[in-house]
C-alpha atoms as a PDB file:
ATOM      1  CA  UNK A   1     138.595  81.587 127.400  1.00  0.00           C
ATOM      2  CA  UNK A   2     135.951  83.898 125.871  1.00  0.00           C
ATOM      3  CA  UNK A   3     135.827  87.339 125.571  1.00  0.00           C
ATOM      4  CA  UNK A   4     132.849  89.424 125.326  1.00  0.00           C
ATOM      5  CA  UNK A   5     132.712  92.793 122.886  1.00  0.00           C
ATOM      6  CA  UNK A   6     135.791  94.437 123.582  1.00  0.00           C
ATOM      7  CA  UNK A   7     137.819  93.623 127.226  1.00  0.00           C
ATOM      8  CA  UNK A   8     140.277  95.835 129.391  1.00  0.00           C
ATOM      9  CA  UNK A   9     143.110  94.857 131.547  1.00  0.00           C
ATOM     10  CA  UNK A  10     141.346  95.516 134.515  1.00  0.00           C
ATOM     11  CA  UNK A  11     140.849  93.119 137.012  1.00  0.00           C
ATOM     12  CA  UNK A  12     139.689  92.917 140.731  1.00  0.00           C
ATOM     13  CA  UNK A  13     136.500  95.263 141.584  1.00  0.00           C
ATOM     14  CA  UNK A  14     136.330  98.891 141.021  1.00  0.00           C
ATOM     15  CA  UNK A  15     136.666 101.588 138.319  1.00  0.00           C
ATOM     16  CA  UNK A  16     136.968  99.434 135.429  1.00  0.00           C
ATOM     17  CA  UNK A  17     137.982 102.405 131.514  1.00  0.00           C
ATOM     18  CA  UNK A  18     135.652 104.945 130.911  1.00  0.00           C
ATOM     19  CA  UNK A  19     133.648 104.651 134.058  1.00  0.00           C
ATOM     20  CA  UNK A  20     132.936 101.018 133.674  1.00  0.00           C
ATOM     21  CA  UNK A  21     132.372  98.771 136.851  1.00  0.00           C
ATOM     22  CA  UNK A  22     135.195  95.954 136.783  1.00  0.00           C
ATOM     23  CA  UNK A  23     133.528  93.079 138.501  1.00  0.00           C
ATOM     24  CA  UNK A  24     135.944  89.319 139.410  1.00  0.00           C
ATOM     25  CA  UNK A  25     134.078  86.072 140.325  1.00  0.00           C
ATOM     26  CA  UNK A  26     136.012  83.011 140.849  1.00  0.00           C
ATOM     27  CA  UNK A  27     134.460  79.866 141.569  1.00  0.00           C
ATOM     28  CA  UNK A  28     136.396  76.877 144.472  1.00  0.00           C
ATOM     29  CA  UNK A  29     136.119  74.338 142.075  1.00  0.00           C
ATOM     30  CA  UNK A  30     136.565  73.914 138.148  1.00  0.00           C
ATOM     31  CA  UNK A  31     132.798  75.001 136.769  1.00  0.00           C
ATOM     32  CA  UNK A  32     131.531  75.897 133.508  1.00  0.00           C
ATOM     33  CA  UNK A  33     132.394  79.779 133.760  1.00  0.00           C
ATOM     34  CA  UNK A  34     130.460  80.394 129.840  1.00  0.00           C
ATOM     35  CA  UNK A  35     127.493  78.629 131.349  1.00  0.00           C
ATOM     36  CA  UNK A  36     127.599  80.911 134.849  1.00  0.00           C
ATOM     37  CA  UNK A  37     128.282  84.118 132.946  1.00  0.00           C
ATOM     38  CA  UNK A  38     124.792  83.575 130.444  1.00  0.00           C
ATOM     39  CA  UNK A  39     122.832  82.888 134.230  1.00  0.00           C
ATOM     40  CA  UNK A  40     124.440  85.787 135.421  1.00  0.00           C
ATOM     41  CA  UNK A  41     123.587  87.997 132.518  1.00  0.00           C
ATOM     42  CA  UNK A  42     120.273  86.973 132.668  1.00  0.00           C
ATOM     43  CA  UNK A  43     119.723  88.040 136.167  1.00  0.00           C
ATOM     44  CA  UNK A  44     121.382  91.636 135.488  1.00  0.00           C
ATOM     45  CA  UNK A  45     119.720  94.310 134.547  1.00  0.00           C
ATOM     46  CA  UNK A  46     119.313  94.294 130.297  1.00  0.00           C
ATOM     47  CA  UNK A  47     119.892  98.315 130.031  1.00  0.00           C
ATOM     48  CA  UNK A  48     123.149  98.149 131.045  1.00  0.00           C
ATOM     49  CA  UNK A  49     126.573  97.196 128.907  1.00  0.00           C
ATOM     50  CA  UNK A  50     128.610  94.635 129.662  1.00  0.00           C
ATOM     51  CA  UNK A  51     131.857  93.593 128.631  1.00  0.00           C
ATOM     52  CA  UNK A  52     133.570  90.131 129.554  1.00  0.00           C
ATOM     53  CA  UNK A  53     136.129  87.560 129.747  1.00  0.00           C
ATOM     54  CA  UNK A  54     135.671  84.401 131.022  1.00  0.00           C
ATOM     55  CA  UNK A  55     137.496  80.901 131.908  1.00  0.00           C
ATOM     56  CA  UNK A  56     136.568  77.895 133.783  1.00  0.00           C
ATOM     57  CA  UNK A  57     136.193  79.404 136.921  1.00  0.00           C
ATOM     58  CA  UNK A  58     136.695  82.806 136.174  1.00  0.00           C
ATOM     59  CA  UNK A  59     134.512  85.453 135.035  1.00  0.00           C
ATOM     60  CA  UNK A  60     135.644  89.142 134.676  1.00  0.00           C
ATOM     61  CA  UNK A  61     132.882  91.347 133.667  1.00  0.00           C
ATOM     62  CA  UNK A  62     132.772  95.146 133.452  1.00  0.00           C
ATOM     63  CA  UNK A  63     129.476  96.826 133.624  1.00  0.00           C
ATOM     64  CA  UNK A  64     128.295 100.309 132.507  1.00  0.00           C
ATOM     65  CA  UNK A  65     125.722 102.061 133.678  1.00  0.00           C
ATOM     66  CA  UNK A  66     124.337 105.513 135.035  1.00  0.00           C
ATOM     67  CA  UNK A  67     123.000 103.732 138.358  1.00  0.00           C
ATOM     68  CA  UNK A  68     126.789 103.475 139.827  1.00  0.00           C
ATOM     69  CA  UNK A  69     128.852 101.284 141.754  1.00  0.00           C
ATOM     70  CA  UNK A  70     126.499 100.888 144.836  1.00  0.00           C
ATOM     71  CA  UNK A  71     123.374  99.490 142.272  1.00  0.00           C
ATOM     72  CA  UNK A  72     125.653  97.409 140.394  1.00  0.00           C
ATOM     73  CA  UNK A  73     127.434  95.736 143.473  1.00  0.00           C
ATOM     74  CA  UNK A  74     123.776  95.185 144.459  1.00  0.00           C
ATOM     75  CA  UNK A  75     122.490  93.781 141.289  1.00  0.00           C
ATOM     76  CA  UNK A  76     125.675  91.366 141.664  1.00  0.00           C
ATOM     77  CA  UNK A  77     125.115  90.134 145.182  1.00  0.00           C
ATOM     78  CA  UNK A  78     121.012  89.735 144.251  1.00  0.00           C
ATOM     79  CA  UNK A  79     122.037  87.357 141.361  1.00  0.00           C
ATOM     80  CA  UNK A  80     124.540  85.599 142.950  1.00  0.00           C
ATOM     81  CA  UNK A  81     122.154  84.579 145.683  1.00  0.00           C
ATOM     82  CA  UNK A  82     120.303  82.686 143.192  1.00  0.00           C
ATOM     83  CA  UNK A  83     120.978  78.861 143.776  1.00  0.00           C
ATOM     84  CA  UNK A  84     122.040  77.961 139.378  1.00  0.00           C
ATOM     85  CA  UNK A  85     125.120  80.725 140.610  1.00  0.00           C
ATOM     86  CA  UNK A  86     125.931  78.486 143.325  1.00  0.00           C
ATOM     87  CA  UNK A  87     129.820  78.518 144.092  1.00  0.00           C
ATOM     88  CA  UNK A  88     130.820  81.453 142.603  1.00  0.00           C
ATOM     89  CA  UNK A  89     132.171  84.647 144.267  1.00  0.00           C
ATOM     90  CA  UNK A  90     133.261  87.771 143.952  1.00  0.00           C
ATOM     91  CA  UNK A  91     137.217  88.540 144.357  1.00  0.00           C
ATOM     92  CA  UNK A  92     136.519  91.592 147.058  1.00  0.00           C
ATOM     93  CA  UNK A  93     133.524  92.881 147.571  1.00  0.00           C
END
């Protein structure tokens, strides 16, 4: 497991500490969750924070920014649409 700069014990999707966006993915199968979380990153906006822990075929990633919920869970669903993200979804949406 890796975790990013700083982690909270939130989990699931919501209102992660201090206003953060607490964001799940879990993939079916075993996959390389490091590898998923640096596509993911890549696709997401580079203005906002992140914070994250990851396994296998977990990634928990809390996102700041002053765009709220609704762009973030937006931003999410755009990257996981692309096709190198294949597998992995969100907990709740």
């Amino acid at each position: 497991m890796t975790d990013g700069a700083g982690h909270g014990d939130g989990e699931g999707q919501g209102e992660g500490l201090d206003g953060e966006i607490a964001l799940t993915l879990t993939a079916a199968r075993a996959h390389d969750g490091e590898i998923a979380l640096v596509r993911l990153l890549s696709l997401l906006p580079g203005h906002w924070t992140y914070r994250h822990r990851v396994t296998a075929a977990r990634i928990m990633l809390w996102v700041r920014t002053p765009a709220g919920a609704p762009a973030v869970h937006a931003a999410l669903r755009a990257a996981l649409a692309d096709p190198a993200l294949r597998g992995w979804l969100p907990d709740s949406d």
